[in-house]
Each structure stands twice: as structure tokens, then as C-alpha cells.
C-alpha atoms as a PDB file:
ATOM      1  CA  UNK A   1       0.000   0.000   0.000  1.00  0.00           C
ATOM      2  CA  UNK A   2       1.113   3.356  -0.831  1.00  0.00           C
ATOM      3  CA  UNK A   3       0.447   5.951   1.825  1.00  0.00           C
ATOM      4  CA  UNK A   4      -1.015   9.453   0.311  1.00  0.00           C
ATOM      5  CA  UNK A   5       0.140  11.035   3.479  1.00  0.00           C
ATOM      6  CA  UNK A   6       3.096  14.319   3.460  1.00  0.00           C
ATOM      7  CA  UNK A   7       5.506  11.735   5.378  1.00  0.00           C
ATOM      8  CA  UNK A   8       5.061   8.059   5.518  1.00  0.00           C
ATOM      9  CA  UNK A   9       3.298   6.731   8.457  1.00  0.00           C
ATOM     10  CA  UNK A  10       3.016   3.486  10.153  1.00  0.00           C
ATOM     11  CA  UNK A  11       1.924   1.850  13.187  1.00  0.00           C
ATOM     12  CA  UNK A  12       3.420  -0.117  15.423  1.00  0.00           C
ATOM     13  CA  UNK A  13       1.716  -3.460  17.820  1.00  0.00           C
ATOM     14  CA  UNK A  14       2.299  -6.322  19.424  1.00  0.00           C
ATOM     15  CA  UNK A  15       1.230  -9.640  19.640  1.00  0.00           C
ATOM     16  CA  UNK A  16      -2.107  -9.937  21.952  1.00  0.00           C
ATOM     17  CA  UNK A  17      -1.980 -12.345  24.418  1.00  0.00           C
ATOM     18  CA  UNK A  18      -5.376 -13.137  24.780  1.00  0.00           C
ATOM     19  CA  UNK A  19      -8.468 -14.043  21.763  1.00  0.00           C
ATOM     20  CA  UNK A  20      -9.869 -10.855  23.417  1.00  0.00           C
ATOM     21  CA  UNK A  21      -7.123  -9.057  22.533  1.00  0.00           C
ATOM     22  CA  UNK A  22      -6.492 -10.090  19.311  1.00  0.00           C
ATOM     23  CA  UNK A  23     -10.389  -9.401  18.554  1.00  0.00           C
ATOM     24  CA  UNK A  24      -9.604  -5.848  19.930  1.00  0.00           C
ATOM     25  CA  UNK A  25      -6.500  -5.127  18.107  1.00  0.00           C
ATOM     26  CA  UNK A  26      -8.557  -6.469  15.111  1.00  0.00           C
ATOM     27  CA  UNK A  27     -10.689  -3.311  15.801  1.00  0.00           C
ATOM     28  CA  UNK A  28      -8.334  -1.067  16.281  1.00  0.00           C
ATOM     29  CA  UNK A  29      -6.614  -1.859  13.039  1.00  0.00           C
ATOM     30  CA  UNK A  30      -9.650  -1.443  10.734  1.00  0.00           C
ATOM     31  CA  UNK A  31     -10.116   1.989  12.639  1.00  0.00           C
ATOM     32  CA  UNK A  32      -6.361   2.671  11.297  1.00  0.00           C
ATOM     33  CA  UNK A  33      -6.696   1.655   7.992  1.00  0.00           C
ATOM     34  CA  UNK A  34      -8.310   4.464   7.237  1.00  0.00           C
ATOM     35  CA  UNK A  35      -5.815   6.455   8.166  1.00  0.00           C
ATOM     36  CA  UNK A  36      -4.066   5.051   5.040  1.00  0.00           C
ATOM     37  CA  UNK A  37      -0.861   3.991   6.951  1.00  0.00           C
ATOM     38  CA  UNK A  38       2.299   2.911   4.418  1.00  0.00           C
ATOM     39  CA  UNK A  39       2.259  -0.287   6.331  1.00  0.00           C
ATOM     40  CA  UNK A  40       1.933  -1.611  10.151  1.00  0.00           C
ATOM     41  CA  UNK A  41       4.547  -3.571  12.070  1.00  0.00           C
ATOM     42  CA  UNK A  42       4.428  -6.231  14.844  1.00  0.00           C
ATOM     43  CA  UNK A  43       7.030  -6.648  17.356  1.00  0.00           C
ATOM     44  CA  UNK A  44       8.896  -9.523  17.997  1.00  0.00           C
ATOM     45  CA  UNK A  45       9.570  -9.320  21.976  1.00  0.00           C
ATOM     46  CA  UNK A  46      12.855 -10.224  23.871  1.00  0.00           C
ATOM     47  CA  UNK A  47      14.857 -12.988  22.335  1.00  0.00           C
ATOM     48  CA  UNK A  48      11.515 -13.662  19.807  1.00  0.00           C
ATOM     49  CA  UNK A  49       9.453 -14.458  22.952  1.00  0.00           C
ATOM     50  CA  UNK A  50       6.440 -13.406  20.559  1.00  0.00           C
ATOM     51  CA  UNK A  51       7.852 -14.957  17.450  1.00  0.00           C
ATOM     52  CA  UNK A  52       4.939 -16.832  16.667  1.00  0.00           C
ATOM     53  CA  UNK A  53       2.118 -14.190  18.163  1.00  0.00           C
ATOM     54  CA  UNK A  54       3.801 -11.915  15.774  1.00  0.00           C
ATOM     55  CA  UNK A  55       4.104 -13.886  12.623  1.00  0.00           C
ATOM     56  CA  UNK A  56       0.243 -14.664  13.089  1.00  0.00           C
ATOM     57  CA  UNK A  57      -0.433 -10.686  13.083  1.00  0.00           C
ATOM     58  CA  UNK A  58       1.448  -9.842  10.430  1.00  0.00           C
ATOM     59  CA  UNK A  59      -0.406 -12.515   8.026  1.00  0.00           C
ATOM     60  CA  UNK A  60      -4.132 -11.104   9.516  1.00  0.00           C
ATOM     61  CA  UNK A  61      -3.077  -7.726   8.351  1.00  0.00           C
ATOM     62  CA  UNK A  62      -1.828  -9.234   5.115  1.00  0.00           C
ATOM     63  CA  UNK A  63      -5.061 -11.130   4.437  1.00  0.00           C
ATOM     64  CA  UNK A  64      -6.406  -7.748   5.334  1.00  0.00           C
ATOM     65  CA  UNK A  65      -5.191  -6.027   2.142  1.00  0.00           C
ATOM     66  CA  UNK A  66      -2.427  -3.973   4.031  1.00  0.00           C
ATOM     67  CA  UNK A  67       1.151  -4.255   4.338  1.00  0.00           C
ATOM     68  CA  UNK A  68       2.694  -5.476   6.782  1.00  0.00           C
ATOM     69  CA  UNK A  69       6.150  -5.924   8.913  1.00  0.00           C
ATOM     70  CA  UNK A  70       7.316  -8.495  11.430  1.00  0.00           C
ATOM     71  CA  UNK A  71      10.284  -7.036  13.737  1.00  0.00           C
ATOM     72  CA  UNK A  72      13.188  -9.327  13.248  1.00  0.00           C
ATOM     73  CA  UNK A  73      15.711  -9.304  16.737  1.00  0.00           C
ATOM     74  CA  UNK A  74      19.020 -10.637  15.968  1.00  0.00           C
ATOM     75  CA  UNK A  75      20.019 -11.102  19.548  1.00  0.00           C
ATOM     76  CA  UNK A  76      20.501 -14.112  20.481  1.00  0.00           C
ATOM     77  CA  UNK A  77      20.009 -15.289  16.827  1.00  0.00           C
ATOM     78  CA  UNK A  78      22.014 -17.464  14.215  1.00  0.00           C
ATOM     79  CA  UNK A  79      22.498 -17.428  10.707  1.00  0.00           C
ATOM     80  CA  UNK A  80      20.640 -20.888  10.895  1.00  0.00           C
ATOM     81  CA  UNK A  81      17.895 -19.262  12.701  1.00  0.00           C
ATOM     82  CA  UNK A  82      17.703 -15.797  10.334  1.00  0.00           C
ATOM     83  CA  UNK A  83      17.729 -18.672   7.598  1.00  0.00           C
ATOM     84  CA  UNK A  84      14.718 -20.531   9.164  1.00  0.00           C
ATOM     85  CA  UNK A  85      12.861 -16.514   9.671  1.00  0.00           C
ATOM     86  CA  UNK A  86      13.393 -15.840   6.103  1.00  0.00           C
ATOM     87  CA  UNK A  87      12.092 -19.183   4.865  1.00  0.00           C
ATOM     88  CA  UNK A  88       8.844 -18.503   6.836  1.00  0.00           C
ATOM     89  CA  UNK A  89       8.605 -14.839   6.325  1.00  0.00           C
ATOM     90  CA  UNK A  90       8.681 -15.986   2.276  1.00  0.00           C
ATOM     91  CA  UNK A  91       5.947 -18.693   2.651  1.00  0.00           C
ATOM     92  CA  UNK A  92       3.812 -15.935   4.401  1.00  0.00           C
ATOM     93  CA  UNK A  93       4.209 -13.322   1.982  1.00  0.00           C
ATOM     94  CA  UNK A  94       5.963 -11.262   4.014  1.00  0.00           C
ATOM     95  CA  UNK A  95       7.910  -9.130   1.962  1.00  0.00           C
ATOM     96  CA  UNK A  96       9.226  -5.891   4.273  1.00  0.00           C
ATOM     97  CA  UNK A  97      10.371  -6.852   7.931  1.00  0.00           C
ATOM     98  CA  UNK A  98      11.864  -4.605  11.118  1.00  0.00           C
ATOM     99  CA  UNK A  99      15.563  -5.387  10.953  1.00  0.00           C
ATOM    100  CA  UNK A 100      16.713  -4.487  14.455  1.00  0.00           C
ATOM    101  CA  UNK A 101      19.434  -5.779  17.770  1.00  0.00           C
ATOM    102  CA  UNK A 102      16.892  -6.529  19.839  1.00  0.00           C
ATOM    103  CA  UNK A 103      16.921  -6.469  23.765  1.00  0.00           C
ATOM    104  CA  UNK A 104      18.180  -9.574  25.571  1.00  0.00           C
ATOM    105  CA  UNK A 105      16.080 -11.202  27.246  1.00  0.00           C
ATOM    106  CA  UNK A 106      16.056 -11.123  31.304  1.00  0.00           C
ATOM    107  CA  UNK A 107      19.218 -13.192  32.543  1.00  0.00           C
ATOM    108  CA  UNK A 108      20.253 -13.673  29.003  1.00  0.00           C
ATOM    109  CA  UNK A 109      24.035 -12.807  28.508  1.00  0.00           C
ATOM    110  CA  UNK A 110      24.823 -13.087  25.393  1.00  0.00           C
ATOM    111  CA  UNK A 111      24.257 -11.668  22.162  1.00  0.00           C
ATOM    112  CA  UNK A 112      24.503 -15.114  19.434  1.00  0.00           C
ATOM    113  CA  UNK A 113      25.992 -14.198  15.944  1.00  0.00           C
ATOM    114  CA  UNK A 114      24.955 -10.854  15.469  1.00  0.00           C
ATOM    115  CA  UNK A 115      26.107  -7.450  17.866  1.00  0.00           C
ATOM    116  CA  UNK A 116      23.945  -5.167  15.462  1.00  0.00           C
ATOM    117  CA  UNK A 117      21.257  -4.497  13.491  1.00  0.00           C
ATOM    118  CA  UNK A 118      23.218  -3.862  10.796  1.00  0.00           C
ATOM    119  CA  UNK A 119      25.243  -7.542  10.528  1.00  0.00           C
ATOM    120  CA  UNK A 120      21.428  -8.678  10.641  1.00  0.00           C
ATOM    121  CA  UNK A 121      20.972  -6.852   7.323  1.00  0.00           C
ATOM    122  CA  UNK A 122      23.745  -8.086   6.189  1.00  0.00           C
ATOM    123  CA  UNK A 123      23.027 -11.381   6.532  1.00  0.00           C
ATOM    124  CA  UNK A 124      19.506 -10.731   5.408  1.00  0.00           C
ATOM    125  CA  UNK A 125      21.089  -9.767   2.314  1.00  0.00           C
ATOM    126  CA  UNK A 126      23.441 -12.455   1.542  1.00  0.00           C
ATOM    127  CA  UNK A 127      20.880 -15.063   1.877  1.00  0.00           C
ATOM    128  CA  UNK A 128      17.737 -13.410   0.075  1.00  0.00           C
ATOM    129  CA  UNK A 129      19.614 -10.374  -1.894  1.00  0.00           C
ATOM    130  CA  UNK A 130      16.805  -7.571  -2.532  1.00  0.00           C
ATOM    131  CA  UNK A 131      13.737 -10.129  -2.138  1.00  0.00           C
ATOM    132  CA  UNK A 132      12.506  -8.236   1.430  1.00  0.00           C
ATOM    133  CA  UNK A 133      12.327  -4.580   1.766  1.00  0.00           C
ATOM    134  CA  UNK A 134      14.301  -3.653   4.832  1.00  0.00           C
ATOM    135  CA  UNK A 135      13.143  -1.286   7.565  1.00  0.00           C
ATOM    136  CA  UNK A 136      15.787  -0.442  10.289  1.00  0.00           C
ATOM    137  CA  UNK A 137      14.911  -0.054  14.308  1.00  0.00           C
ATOM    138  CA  UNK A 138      18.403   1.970  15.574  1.00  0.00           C
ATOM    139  CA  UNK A 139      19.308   3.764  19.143  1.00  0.00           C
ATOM    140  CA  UNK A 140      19.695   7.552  18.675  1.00  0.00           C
ATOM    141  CA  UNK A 141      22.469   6.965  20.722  1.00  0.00           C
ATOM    142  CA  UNK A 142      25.083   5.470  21.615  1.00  0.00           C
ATOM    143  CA  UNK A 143      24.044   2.465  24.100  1.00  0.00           C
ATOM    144  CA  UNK A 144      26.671   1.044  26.597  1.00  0.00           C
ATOM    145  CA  UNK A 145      26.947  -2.958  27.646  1.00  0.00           C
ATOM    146  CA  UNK A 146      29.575  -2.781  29.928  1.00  0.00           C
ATOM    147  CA  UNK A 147      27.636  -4.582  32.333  1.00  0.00           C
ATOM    148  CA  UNK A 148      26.967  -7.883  30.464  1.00  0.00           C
END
């Protein structure tokens, strides 16, 4: 979907816990759409904790008619793994994702393959070249981890 807004706009959820919630975010969403939003995107929670909740959303909205992004965390992540997303993300018809680090999980300490968001894109890259549009999450600035 195209937005016809001055600046693009988009709107960001995550993945209900509950069938009442998921009935209610369903209802907030068609009260978006008109809003004509370039796409929404569902996040992916601490170490993927909502990995599944969030795939789920992202294919409602795409059944929907609208365009849609999973977050993708590379914390804690493998090249295996971002293999395994990718393959999935393809058989949805996901085509634009959330490329970001991630936050580790409670009394997780360590990061897996990937530090940054941006070795996720690369990796994203080398294994599908241009077949996903890539949106970036970033800090503004500069984020310290002395203490893991």
C-alpha cells in the first residue's frame, strides 16, 4: 500500500496475548486503515518471545489487504535461525520486515551471531539479496553494555 500522506506513516503493535485481545487489536486496526498507513509492524519481543504471536499478526493484516512488517531481533540469533525466519517470512508473503538488535532477554548474557542491526541486514542480504524490503529499528544513541 502506498500511503497518500506528506511523510510516511506506520503503526506499530504487538502480539495480543489473549483471543480478546487479538479481537480488539482487530478493531483497532480497521479503525487505522483508514488512516491510510504505508504499512503496520508487529514486534517480535525479547529474544523472539512473541515470534509466533507476531508472525500470526502480520499474516491477519496481510489477508487484510495492508502491508505489513514483522520485527526481526538478531540477539541471540544465528544465521541458521535468520535462515529458518526468512524461509517462513517468504511462505507468508511477508515481503518488508523490522531489521533491528533486539533487547536480551532477562538473565540472558549473550548476544549469538549478530552485535547489530546492521550484521542482521547483512546477513539478510546475503541469503535473500533484494527479495525483502528492509526497515531499520536503531538507538539515537550510543548504548553502553559494559555490564553484560
Amino acid at each position: 500500500m502506498s500511503s497518500t500522506n506528506a511523510f510516511p506513516l506506520s503503526f506499530e503493535f504487538f502480539p495480543p496475548k489473549t483471543p480478546e485481545g487479538a479481537q480488539k487489536l482487530q478493531t483497532v486496526r480497521q479503525e487505522l486503515y483508514r488512516l491510510k498507513p504505508e504499512f503496520f509492524s508487529v514486534t517480535y519481543g525479547a529474544g523472539g518471545s512473541t515470534q509466533d504471536g507476531t508472525l500470526q499478526q502480520v499474516q491477519s493484516i496481510l489477508k487484510e489487504g495492508f502491508d505489513a512488517a514483522p520485527h526481526f531481533s538478531c540477539i541471540g540469533t544465528t544465521r541458521a535461525i535468520v535462515r529458518e525466519q526468512l524461509s517462513a517470512f517468504k511462505t507468508s508473503g511477508v515481503r518488508r520486515m523490522v531489521a533491528l538488535r533486539g533487547d536480551l532477554p532477562s538473565g540472558h548474557g549473550t548476544f549469538g551471531e549478530f552485535r547489530y542491526a546492521s550484521e542482521l541486514v547483512e546477513c539478510i542480504r546475503q541469503e535473500s539479496g533484494d527479495e525483502f524490503h528492509i526497515e531499520v529499528g536503531c538507538y539515537p544513541e550510543a548504548v553502553s553494555y559494559t555490564h553484560l
